[in-house]
PDB file of N, CA and C in Angstrom:
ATOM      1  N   UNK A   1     -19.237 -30.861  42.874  1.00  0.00           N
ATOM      2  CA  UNK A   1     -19.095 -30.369  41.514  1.00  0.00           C
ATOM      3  C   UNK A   1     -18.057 -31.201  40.774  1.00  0.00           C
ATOM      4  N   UNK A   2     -18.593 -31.703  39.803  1.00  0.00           N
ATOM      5  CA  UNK A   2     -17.820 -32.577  38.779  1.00  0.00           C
ATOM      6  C   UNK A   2     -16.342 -31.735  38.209  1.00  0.00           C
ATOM      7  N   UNK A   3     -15.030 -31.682  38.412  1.00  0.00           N
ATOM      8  CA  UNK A   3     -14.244 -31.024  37.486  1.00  0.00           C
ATOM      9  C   UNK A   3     -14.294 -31.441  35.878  1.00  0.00           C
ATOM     10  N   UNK A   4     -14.169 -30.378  35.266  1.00  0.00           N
ATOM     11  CA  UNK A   4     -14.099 -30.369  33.798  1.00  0.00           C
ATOM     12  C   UNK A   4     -13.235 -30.375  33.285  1.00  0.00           C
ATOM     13  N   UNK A   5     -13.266 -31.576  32.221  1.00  0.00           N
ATOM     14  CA  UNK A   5     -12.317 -32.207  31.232  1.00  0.00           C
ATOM     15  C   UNK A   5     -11.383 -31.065  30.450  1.00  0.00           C
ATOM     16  N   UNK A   6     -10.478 -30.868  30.316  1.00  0.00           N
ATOM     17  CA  UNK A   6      -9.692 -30.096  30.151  1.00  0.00           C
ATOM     18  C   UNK A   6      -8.533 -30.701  28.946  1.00  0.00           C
ATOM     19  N   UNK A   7      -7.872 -30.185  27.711  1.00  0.00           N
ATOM     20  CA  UNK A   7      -6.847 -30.417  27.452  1.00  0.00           C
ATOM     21  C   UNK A   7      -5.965 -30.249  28.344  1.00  0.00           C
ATOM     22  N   UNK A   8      -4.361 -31.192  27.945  1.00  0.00           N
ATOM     23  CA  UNK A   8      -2.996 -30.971  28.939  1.00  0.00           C
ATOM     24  C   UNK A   8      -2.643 -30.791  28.307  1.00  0.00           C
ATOM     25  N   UNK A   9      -2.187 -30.469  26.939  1.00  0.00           N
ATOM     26  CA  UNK A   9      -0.962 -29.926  26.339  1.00  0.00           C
ATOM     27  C   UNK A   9       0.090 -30.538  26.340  1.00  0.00           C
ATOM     28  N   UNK A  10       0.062 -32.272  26.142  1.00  0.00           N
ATOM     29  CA  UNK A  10       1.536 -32.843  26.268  1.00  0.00           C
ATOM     30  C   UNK A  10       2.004 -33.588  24.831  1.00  0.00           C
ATOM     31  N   UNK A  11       0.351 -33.671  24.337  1.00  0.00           N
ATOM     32  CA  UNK A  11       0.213 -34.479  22.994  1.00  0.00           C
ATOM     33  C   UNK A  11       0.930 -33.420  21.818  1.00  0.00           C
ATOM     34  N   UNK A  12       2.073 -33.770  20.823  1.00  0.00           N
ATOM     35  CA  UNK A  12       2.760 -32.871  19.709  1.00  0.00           C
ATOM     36  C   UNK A  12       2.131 -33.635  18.431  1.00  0.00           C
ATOM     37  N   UNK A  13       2.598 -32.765  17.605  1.00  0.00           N
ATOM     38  CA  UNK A  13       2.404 -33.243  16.338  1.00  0.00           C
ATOM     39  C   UNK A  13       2.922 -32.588  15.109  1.00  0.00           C
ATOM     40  N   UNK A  14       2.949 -33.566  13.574  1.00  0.00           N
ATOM     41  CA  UNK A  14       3.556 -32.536  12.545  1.00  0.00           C
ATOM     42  C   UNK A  14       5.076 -32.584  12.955  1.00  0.00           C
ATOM     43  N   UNK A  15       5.597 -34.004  12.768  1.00  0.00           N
ATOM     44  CA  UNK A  15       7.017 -34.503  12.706  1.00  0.00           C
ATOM     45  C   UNK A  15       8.234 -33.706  11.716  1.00  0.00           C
ATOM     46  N   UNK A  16       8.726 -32.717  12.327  1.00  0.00           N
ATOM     47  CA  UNK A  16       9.401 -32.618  10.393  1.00  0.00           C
ATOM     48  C   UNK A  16      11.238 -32.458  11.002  1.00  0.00           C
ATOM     49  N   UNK A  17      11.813 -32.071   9.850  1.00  0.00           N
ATOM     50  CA  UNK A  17      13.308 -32.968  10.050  1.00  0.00           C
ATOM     51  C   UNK A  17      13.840 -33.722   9.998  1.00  0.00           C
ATOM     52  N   UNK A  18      15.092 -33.618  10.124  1.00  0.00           N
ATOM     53  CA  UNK A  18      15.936 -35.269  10.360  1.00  0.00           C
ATOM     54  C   UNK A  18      15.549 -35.718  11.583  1.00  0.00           C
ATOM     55  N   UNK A  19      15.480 -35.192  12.670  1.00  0.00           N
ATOM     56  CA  UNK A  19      15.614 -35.575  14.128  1.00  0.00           C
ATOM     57  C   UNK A  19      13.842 -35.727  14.072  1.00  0.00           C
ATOM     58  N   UNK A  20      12.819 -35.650  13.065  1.00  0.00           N
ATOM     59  CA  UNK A  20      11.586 -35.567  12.988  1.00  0.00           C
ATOM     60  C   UNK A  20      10.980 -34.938  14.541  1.00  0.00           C
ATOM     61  N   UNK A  21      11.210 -33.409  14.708  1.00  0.00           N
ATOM     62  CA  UNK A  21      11.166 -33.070  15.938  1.00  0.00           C
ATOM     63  C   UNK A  21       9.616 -32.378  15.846  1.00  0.00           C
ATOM     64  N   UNK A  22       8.667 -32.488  16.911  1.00  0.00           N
ATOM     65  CA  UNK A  22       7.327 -32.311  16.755  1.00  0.00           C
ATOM     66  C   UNK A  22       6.999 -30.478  16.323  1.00  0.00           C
ATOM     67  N   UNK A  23       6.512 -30.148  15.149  1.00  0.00           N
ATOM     68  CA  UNK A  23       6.194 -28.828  14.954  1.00  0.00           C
ATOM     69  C   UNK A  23       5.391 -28.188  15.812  1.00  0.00           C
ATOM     70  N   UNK A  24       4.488 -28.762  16.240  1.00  0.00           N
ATOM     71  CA  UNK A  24       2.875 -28.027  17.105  1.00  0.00           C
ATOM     72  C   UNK A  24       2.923 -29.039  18.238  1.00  0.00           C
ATOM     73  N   UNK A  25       2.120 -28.699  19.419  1.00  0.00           N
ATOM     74  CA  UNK A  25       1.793 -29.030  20.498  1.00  0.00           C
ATOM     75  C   UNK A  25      -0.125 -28.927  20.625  1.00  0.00           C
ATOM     76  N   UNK A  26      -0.384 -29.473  21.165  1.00  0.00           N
ATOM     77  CA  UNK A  26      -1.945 -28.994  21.839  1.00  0.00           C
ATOM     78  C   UNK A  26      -1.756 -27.956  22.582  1.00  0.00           C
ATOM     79  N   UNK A  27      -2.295 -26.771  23.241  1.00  0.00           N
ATOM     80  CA  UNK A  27      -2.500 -26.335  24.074  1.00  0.00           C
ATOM     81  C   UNK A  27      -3.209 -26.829  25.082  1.00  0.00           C
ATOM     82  N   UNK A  28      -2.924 -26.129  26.457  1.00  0.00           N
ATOM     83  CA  UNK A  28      -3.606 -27.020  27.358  1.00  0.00           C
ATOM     84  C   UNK A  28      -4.534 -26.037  27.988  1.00  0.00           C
ATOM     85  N   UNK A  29      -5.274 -26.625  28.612  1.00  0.00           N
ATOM     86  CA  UNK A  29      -6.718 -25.573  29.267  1.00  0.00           C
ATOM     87  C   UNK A  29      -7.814 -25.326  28.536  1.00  0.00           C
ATOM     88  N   UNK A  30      -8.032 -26.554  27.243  1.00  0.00           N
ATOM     89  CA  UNK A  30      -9.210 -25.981  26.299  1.00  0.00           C
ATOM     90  C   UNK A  30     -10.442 -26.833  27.132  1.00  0.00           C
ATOM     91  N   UNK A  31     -11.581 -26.414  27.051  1.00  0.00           N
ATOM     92  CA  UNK A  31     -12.411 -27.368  27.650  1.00  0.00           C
ATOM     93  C   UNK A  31     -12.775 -28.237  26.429  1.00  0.00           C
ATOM     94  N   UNK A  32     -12.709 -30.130  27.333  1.00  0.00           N
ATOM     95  CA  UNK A  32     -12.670 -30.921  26.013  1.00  0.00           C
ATOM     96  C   UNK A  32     -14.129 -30.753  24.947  1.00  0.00           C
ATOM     97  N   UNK A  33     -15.317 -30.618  25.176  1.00  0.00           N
ATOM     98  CA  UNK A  33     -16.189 -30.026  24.396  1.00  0.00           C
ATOM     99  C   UNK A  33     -16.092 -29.083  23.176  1.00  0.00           C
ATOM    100  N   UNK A  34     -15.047 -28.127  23.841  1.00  0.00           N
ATOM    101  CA  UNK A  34     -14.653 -27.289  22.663  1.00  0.00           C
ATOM    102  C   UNK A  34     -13.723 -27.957  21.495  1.00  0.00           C
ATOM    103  N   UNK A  35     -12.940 -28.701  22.348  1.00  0.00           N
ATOM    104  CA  UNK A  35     -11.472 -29.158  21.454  1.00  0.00           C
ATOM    105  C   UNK A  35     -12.537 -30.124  20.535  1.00  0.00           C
ATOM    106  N   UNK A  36     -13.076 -31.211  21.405  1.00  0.00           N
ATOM    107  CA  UNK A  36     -13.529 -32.249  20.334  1.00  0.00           C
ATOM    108  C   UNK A  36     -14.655 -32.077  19.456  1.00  0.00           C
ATOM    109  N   UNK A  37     -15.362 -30.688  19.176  1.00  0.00           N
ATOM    110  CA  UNK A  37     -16.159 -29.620  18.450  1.00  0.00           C
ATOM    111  C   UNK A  37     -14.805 -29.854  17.337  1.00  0.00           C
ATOM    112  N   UNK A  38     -13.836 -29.068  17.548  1.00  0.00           N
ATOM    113  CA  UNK A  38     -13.203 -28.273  16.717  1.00  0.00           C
ATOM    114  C   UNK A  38     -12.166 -29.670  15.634  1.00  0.00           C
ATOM    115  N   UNK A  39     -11.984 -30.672  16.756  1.00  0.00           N
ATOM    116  CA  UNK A  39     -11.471 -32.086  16.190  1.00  0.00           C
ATOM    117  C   UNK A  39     -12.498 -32.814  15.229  1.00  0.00           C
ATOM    118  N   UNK A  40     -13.799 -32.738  15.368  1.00  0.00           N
ATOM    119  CA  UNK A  40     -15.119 -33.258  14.975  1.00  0.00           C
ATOM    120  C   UNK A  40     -14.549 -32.625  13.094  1.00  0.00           C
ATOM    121  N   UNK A  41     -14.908 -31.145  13.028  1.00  0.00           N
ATOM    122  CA  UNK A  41     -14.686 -30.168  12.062  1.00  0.00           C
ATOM    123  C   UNK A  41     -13.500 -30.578  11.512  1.00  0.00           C
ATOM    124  N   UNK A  42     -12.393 -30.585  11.898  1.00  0.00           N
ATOM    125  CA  UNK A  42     -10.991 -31.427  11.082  1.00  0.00           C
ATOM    126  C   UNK A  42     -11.268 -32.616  10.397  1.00  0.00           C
ATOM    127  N   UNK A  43     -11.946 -33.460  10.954  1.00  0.00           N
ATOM    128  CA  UNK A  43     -12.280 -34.994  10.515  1.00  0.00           C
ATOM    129  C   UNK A  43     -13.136 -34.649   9.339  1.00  0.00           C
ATOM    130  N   UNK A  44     -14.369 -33.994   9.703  1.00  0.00           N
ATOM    131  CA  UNK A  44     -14.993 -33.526   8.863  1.00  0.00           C
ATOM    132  C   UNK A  44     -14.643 -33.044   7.254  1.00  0.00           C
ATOM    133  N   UNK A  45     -14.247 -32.238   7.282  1.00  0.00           N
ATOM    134  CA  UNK A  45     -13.192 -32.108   6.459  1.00  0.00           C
ATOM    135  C   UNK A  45     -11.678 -32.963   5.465  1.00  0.00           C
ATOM    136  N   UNK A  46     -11.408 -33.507   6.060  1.00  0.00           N
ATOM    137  CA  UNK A  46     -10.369 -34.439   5.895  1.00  0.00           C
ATOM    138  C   UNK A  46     -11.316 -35.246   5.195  1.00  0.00           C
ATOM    139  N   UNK A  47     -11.971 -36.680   5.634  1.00  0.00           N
ATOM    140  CA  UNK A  47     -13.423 -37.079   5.144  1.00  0.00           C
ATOM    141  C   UNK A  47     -14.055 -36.421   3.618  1.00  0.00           C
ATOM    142  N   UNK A  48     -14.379 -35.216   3.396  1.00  0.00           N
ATOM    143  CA  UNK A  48     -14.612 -34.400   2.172  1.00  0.00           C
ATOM    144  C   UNK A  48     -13.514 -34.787   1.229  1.00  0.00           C
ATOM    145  N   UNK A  49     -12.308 -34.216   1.919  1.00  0.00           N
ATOM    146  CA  UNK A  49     -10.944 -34.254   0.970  1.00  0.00           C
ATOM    147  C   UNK A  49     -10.684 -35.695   0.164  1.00  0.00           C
ATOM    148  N   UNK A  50     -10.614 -36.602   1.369  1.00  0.00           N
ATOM    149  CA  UNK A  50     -10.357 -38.182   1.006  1.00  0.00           C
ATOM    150  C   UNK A  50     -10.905 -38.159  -0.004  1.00  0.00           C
ATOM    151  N   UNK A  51     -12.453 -38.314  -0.178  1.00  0.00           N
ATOM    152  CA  UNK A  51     -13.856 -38.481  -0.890  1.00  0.00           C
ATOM    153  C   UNK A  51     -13.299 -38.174  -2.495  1.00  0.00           C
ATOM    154  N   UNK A  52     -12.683 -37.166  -2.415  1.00  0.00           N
ATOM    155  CA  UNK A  52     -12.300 -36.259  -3.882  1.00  0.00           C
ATOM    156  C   UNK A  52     -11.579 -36.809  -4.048  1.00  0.00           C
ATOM    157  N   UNK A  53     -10.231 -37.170  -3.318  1.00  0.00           N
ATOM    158  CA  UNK A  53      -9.047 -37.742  -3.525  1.00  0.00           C
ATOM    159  C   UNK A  53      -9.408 -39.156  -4.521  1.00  0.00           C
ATOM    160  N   UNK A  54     -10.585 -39.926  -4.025  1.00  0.00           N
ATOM    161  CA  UNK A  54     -11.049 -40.971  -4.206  1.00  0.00           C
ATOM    162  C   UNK A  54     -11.761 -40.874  -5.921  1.00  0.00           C
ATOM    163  N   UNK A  55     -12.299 -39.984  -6.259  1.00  0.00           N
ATOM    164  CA  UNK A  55     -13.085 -40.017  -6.745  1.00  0.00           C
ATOM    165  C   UNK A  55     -12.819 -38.921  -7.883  1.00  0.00           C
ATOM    166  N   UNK A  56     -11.886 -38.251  -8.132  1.00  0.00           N
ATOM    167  CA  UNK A  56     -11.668 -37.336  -9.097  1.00  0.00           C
ATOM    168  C   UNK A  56     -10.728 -37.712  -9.815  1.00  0.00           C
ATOM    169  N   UNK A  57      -9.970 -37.284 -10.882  1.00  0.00           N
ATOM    170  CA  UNK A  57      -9.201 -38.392 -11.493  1.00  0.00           C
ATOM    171  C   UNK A  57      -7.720 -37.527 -11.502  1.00  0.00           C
ATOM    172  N   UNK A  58      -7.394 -36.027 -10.569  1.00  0.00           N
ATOM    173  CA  UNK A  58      -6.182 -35.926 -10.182  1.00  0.00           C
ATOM    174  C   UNK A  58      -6.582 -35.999  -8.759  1.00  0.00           C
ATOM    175  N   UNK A  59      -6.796 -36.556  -8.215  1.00  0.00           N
ATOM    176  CA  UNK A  59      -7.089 -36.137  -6.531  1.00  0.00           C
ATOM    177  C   UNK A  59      -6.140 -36.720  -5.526  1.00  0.00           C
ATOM    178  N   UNK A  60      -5.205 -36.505  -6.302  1.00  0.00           N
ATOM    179  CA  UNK A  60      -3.888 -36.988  -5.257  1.00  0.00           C
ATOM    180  C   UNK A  60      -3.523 -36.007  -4.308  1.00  0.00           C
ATOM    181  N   UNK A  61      -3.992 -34.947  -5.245  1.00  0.00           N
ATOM    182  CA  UNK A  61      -3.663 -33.522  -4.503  1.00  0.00           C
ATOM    183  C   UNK A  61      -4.091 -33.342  -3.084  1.00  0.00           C
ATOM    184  N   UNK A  62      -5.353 -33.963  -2.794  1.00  0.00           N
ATOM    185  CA  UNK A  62      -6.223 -34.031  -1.620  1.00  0.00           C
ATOM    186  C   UNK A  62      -5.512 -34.843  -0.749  1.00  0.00           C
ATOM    187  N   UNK A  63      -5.012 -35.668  -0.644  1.00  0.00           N
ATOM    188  CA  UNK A  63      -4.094 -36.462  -0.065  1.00  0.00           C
ATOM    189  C   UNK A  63      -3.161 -35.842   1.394  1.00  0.00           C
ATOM    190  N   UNK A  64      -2.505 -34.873   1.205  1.00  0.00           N
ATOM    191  CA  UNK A  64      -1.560 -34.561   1.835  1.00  0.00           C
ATOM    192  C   UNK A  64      -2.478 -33.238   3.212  1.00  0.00           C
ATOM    193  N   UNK A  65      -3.521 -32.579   2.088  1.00  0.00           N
ATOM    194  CA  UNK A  65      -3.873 -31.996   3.288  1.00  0.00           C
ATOM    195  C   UNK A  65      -5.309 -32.443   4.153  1.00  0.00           C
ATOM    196  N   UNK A  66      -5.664 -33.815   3.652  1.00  0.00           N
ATOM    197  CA  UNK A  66      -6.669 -34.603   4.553  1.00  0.00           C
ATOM    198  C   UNK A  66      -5.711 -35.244   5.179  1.00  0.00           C
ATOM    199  N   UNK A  67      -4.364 -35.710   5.382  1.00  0.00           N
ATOM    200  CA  UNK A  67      -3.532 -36.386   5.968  1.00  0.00           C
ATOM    201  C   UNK A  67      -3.293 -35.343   7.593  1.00  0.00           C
ATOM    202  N   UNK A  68      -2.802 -34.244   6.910  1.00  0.00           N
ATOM    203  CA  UNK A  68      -2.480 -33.387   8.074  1.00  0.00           C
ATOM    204  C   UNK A  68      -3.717 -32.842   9.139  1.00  0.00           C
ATOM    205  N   UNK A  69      -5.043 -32.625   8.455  1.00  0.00           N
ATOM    206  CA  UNK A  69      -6.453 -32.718   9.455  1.00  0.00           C
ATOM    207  C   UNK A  69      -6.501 -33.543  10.118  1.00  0.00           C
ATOM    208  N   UNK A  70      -6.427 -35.230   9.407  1.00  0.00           N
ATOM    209  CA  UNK A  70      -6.490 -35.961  10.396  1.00  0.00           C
ATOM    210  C   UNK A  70      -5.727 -35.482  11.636  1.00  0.00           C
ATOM    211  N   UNK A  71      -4.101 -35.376  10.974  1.00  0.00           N
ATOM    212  CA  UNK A  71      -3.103 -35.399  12.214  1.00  0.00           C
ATOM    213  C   UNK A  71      -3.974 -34.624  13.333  1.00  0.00           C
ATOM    214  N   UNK A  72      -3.963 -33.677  12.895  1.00  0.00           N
ATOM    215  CA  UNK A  72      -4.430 -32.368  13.929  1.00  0.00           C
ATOM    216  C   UNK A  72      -5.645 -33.126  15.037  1.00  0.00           C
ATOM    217  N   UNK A  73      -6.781 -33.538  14.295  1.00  0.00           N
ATOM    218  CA  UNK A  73      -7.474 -34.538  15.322  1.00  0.00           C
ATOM    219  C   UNK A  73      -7.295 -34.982  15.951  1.00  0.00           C
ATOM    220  N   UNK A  74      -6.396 -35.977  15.445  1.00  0.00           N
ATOM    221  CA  UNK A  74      -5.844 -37.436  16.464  1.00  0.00           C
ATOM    222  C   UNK A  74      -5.221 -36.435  17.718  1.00  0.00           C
ATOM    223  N   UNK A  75      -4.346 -35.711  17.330  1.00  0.00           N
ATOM    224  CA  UNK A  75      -3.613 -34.990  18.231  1.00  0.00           C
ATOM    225  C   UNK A  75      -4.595 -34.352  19.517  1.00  0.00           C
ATOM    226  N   UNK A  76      -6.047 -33.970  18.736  1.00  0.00           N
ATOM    227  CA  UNK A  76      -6.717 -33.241  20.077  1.00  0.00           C
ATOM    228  C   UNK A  76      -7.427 -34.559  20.507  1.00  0.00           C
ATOM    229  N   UNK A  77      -7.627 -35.688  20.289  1.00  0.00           N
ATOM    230  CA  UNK A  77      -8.640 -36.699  20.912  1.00  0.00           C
ATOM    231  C   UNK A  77      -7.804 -37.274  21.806  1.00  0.00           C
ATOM    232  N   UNK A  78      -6.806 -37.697  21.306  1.00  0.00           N
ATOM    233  CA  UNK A  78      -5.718 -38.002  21.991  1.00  0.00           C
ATOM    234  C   UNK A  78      -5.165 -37.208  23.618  1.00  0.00           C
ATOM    235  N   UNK A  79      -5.135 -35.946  23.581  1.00  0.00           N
ATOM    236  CA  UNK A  79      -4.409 -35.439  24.550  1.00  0.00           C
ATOM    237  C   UNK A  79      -5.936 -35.144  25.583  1.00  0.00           C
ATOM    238  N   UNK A  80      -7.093 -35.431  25.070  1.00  0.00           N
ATOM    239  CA  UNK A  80      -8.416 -35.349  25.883  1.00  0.00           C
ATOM    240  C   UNK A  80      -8.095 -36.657  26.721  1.00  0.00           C
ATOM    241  N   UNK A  81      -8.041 -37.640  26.095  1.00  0.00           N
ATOM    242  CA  UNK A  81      -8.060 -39.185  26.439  1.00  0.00           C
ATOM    243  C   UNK A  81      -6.449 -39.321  27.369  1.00  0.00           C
ATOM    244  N   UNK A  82      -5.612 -38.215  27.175  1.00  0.00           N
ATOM    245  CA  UNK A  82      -4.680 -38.484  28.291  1.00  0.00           C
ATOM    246  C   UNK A  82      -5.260 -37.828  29.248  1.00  0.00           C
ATOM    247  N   UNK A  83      -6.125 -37.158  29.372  1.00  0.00           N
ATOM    248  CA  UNK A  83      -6.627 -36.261  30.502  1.00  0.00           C
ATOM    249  C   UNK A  83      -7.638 -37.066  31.060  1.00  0.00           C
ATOM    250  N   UNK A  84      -8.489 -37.793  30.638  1.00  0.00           N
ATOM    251  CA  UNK A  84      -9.140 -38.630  30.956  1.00  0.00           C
ATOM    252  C   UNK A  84      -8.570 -39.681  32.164  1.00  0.00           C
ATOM    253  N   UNK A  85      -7.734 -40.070  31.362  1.00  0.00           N
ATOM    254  CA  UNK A  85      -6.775 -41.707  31.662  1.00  0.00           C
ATOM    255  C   UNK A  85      -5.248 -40.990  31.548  1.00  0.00           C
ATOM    256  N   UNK A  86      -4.389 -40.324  31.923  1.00  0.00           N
ATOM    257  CA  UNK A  86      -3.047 -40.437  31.818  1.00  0.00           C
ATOM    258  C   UNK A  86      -2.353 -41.737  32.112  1.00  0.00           C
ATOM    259  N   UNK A  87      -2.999 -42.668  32.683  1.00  0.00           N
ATOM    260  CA  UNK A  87      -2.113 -44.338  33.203  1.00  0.00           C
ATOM    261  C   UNK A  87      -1.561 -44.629  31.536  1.00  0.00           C
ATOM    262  N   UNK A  88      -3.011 -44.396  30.678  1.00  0.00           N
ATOM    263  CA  UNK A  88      -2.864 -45.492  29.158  1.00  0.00           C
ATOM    264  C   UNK A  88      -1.664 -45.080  28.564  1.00  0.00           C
TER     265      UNK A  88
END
């Protein structure tokens, strides 16, 4: 039986402060299917936002919270891909 890909929970994210100390963490134990479902949907989104940002003529506004979706993504693809590969 193949074991299943799993988040670890080591990847943080959402820098804030002087000491820019990480706000959020991944949780660990998600099965990666689910996480990269739910990372897919962030991008997704973010992607929409940009689009407007791009294309509306205040859409700066869009900016800051397609910035932070991304974050949130990177953060779950990322901590899959340490589970994958922890060496990288």
């Amino acid at each position: 039986m193949t074991p299943s890909i799993k988040t670890i929970g080591i990847v943080t994210f959402a820098d804030c402060g002087e000491k820019e100390q990480s706000l959020f963490r991944v949780n660990p134990d998600i099965p990666a299917r689910e996480a990269l479902e739910h990372a897919s949907n962030l991008f997704y989104y973010a992607k929409k936002l940009m689009l407007d940002a791009a294309m509306e003529p205040q859409g700066e506004r869009y900016a800051w919270p397609a910035f932070y979706l991304c974050e949130m993504g990177k953060a779950v693809v990322d901590d899959i891909s340490n589970s994958i590969s922890p060496d990288r």
